[in-house]
Every structure is written in C-alpha cells, then in structure tokens.
C-alpha atoms as a PDB file:
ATOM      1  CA  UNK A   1     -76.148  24.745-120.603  1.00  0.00           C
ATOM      2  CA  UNK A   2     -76.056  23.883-124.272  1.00  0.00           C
ATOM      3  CA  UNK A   3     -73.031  24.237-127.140  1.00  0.00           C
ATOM      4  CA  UNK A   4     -72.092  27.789-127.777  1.00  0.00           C
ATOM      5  CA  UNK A   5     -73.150  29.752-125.165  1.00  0.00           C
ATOM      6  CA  UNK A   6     -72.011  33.019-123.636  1.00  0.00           C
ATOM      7  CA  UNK A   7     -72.416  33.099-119.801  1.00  0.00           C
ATOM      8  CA  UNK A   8     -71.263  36.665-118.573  1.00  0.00           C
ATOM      9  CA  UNK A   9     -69.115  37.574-115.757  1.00  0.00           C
ATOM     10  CA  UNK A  10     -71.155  37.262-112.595  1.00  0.00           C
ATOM     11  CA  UNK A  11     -74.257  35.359-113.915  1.00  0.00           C
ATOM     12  CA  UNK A  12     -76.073  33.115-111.551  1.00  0.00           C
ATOM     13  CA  UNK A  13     -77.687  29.756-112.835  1.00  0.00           C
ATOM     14  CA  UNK A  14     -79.718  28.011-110.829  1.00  0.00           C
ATOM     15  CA  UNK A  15     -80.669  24.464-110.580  1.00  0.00           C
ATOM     16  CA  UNK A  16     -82.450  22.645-113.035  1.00  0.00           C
ATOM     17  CA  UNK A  17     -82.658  26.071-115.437  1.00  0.00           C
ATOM     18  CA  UNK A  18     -82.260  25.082-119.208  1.00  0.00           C
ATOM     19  CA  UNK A  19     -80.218  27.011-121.850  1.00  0.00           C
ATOM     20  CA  UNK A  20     -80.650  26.937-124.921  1.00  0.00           C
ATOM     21  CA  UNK A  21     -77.103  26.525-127.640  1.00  0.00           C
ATOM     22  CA  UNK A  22     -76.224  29.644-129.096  1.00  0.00           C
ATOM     23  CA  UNK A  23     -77.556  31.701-126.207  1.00  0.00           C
ATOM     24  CA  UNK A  24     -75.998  34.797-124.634  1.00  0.00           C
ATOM     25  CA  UNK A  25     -76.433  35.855-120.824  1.00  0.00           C
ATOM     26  CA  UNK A  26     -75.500  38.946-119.835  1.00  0.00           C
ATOM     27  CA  UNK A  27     -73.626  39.851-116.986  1.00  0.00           C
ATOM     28  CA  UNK A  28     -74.662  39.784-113.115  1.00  0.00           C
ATOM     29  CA  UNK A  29     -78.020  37.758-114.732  1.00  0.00           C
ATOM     30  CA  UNK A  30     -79.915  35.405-112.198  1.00  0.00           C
ATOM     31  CA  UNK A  31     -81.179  32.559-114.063  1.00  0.00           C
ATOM     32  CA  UNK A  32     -83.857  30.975-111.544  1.00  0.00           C
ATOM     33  CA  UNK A  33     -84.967  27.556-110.836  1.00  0.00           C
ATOM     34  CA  UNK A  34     -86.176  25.370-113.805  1.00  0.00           C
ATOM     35  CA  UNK A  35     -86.396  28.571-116.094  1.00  0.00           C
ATOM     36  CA  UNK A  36     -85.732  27.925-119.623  1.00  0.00           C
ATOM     37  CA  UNK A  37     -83.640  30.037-122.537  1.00  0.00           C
ATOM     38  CA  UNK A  38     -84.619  28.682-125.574  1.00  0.00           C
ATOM     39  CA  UNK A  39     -81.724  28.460-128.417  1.00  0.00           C
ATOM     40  CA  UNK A  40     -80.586  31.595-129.616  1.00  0.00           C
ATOM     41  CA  UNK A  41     -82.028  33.885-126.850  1.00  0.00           C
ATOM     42  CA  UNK A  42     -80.642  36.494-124.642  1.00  0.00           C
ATOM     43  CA  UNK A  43     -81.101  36.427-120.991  1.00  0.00           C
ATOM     44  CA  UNK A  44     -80.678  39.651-118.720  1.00  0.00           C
ATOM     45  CA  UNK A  45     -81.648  40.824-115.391  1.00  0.00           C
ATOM     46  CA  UNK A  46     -81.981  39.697-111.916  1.00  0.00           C
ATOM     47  CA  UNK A  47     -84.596  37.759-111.867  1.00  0.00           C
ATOM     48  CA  UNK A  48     -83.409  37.092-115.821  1.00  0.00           C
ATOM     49  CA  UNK A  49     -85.945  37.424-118.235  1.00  0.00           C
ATOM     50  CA  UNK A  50     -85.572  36.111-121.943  1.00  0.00           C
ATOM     51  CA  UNK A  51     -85.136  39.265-124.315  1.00  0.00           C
ATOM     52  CA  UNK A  52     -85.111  38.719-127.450  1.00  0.00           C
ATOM     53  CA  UNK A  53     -83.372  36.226-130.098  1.00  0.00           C
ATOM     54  CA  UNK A  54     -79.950  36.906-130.917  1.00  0.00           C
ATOM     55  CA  UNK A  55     -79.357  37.831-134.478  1.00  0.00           C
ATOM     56  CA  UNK A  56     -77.323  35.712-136.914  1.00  0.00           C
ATOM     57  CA  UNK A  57     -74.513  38.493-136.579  1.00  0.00           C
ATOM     58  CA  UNK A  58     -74.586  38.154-132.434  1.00  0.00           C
ATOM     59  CA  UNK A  59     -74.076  34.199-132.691  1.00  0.00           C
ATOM     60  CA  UNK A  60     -71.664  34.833-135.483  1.00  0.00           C
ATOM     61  CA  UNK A  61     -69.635  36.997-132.666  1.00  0.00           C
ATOM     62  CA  UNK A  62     -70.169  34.187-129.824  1.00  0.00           C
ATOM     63  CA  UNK A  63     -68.440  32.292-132.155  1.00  0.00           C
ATOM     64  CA  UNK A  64     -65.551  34.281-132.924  1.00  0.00           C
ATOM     65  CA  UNK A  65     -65.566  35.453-128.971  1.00  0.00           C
ATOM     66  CA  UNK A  66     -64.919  31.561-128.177  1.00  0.00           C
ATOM     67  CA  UNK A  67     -62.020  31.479-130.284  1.00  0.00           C
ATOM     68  CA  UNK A  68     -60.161  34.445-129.119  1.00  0.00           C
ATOM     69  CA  UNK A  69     -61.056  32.864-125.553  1.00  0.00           C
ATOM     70  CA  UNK A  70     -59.239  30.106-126.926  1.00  0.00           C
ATOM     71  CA  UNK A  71     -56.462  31.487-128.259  1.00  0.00           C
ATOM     72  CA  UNK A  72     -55.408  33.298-124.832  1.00  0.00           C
ATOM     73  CA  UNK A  73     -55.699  30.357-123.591  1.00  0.00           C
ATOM     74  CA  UNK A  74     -52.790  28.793-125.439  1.00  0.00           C
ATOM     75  CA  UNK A  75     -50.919  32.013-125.206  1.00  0.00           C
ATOM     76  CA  UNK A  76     -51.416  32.240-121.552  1.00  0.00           C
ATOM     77  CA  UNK A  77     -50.265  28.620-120.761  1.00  0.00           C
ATOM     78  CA  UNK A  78     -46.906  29.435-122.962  1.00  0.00           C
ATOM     79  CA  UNK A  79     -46.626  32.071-120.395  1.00  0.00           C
ATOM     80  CA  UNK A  80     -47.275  35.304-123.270  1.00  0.00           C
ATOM     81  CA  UNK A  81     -49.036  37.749-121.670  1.00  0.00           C
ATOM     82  CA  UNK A  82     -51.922  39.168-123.211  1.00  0.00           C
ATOM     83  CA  UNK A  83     -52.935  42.927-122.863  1.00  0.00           C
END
C-alpha cells in the first residue's frame, strides 16, 4: 500500500496485491491476490475491480481527509472528545 491512500472501513487486502499512492478503496472492498491498483485509482467491490481514476479534486480530499484523521488524533489522545 503506497503514500496517500484511503482504505475504507471493512476492506480486505490480500497478499501480495499492489496499491497504487493516491488511491481510494471503498468500503467492504476485497482486494485479491497479486491484483494491482495503479496510482490514483479507485477500487470497489467484492471481488474489487479498478473503477476509474480519481480526479485531482478526490485526491485533493484524501488529502485533507488525512489531516482531519490526524487532528482527532491529537485531540483524542488529550482526552477531547470529538462528535
């Protein structure tokens, strides 16, 4: 799994897949065996199947979704909860 991904809640990976930076995987995905995601793609269904690429506005949002991430982070170990 490269920089910059997104891997969503419940997403399965298997051994030896590949994926690519910048890539988004949706939710409940199964990635299978030595399948690859190339940079910039977006993976769904079960088995996962590569999309489409991501536009430069969906990467811009992985971005800014890793940095909220972030940010509860910090919050959460000073014990803030976050709604």
């Amino acid at each position: 799994i490269d920089d910059h991904c997104l891997i969503g809640m419940g997403a399965v990976i298997m051994n030896g897949a590949v994926i690519g930076a910048e890539t988004l995987v949706a939710a409940g995905a199964l990635v299978t065996e030595g399948m690859e995601v190339p940079p910039r793609g977006s993976a769904a269904g079960v088995p996962a199947k590569v999309r489409r690429e991501l536009t430069e506005a969906e990467v811009e949002g992985l971005h800014r979704n890793a940095f909220v991430y972030e940010e509860h982070r910090e919050l959460h170990r000073g014990g803030t909860v976050v709604d």
